[in-house]
Protein backbone atom coordinates (compact mmCIF):
# COMPACT_ATOMS: atom_id res chain seq x y z
CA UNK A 1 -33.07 5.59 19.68
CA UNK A 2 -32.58 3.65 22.44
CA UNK A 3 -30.27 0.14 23.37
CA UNK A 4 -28.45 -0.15 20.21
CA UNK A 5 -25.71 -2.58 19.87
CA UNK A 6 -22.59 -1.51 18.80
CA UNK A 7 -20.45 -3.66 15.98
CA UNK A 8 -17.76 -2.48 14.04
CA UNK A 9 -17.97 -2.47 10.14
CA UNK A 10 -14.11 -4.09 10.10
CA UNK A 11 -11.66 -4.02 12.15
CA UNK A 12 -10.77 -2.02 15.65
CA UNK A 13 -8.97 0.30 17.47
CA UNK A 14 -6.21 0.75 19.97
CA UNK A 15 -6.96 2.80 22.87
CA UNK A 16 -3.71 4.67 22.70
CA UNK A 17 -3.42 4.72 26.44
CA UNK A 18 -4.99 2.38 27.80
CA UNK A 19 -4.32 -0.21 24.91
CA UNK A 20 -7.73 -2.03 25.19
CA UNK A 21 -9.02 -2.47 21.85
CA UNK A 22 -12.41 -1.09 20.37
CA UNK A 23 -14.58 1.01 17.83
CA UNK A 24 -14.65 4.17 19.54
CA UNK A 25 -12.41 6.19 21.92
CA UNK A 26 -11.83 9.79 23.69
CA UNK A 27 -8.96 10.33 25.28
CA UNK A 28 -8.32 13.16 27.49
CA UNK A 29 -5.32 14.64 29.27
CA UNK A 30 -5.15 16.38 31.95
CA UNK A 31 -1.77 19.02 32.70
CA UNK A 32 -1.09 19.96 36.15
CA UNK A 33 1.85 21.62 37.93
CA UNK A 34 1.94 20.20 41.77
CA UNK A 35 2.56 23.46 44.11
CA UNK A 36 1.66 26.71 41.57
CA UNK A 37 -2.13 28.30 42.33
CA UNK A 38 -3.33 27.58 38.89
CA UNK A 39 -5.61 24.72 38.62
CA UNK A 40 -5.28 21.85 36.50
CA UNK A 41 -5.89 22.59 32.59
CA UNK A 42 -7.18 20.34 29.92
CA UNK A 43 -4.36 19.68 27.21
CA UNK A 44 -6.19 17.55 24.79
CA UNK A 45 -9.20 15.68 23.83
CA UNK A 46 -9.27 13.61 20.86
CA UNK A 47 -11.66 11.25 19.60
CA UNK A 48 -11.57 8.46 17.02
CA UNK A 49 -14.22 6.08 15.76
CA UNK A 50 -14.12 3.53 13.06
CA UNK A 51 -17.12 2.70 10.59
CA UNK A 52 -19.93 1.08 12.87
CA UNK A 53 -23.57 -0.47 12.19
CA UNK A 54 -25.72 0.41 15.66
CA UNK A 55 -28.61 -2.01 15.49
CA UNK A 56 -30.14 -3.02 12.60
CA UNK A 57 -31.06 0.35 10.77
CA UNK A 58 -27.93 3.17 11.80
CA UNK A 59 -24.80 2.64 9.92
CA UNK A 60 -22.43 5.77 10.44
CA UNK A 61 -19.06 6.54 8.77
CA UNK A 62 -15.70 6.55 10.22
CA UNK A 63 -14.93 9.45 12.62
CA UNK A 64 -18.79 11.09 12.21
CA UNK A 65 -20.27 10.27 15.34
CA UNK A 66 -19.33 12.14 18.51
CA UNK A 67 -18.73 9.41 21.85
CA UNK A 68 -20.82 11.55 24.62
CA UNK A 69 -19.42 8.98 27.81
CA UNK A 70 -17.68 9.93 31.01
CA UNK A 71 -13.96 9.50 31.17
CA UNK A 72 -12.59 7.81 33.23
CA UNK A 73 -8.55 8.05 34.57
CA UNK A 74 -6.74 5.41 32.97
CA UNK A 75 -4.74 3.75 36.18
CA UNK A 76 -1.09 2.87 36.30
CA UNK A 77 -0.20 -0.50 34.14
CA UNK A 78 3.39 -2.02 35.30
CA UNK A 79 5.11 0.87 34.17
CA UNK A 80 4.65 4.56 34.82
CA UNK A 81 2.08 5.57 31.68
CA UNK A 82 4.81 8.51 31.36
CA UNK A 83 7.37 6.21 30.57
CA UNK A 84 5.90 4.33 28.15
CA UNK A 85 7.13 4.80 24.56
CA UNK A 86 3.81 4.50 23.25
CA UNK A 87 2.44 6.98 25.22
CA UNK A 88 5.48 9.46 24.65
CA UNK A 89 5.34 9.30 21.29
CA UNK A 90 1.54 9.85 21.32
CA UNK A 91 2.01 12.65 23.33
CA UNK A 92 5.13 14.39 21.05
CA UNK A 93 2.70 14.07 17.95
CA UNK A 94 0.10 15.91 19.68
CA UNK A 95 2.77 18.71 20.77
CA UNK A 96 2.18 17.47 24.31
CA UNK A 97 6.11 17.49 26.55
CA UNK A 98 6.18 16.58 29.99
CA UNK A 99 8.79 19.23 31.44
CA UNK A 100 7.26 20.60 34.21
CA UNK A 101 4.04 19.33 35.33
CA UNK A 102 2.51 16.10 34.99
CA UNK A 103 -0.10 14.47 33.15
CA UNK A 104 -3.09 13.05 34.27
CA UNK A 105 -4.82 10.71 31.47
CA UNK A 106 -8.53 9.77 30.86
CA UNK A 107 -10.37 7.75 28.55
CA UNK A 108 -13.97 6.31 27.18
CA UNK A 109 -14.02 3.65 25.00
CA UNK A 110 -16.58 1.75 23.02
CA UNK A 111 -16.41 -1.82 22.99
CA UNK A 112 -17.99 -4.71 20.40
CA UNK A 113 -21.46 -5.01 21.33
CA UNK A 114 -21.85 -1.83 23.88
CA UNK A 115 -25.56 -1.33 24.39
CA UNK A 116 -25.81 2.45 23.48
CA UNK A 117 -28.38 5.75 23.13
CA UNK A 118 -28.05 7.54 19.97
CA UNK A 119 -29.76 10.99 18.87
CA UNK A 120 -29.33 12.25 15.41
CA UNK A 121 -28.88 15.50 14.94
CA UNK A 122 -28.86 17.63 11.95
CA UNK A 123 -26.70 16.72 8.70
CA UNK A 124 -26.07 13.52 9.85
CA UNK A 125 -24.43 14.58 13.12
CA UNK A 126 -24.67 11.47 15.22
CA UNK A 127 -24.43 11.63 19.44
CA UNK A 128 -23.67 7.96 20.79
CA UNK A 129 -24.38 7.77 24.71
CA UNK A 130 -23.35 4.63 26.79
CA UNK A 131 -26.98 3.13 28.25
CA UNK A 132 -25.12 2.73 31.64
CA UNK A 133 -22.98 5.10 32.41
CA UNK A 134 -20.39 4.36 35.31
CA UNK A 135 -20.23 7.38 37.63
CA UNK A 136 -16.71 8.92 37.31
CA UNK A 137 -16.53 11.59 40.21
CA UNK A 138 -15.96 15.12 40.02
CA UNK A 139 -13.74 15.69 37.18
CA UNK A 140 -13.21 18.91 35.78
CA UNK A 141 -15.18 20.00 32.75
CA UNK A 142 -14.45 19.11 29.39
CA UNK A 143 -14.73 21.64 26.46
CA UNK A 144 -18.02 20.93 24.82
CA UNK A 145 -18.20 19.64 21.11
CA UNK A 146 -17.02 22.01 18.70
CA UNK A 147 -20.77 21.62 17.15
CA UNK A 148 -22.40 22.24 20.17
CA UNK A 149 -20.35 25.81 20.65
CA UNK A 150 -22.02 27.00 17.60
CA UNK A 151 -24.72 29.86 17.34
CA UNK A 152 -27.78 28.35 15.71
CA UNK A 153 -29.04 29.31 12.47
CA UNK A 154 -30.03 33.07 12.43
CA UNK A 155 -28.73 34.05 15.73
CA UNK A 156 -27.03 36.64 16.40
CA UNK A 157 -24.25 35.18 18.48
């Protein structure tokens, strides 16, 4: 289905990095140690999305739909993101220090009334795809769903 408006059921979300508020997020961080010969490594990737109606006939549960849209690097606010309470904190819950390295952070969001994509997959497994897409670069490539990884039915993988 294609060009579906987004609306929240009730209330919203908090972008926990950026802030901005919404129905659906992914946030990603990226680790890196400047100067070592290992290349930057995915730390997390976490998604959250509350109870939403998309048009007129798909309403889908809290946290059952999986936000397929490009990240993109959340940029600097007044402060250094690092610094920022919020941000530590979310960070310590997640088992996430900075020590050595630094942290690069990324997010998607949905907003009220996002035009959207959706394909249904089985058991209710929803896939909700931005209609336009911003171009993000070349980022480095994020683990797929853990429902995509799967071996289909019978296989013998």
């Amino acid at each position: 289905m294609t060009g579906l408006k987004a609306h929240a059921v009730e209330g919203m979300l908090k972008a926990p990095i950026s802030g901005r508020e919404c129905i659906a997020y992914q946030v990603c961080v990226l680790f890196d140690t400047p100067g070592d010969a290992r290349p930057a490594q995915w730390a997390l990737q976490e998604q959250r999305n509350l109870s939403v109606r998309l048009g007129d006939t798909i309403e889908v549960s809290q946290n059952s739909f999986y936000l397929e849209s490009p990240v993109e690097e959340v940029q600097q606010r007044d402060e250094s993101i690092e610094s920022c309470e919020a941000t530590k904190e979310f960070l310590r819950q997640r088992g996430l220090f900075n020590t050595d390295g630094e942290f690069h952070f990324f997010e998607a969001i949905l907003e009220l009334g996002d035009e959207v994509n959706v394909d249904e997959y089985e058991d209710k497994v929803y896939v909700v795809r931005h209609t336009a897409s911003a171009n993000c670069g070349k980022l480095p490539r994020l683990p797929p769903p853990i429902w995509r990884a799967r071996a289909a039915p019978g296989s013998l993988t």
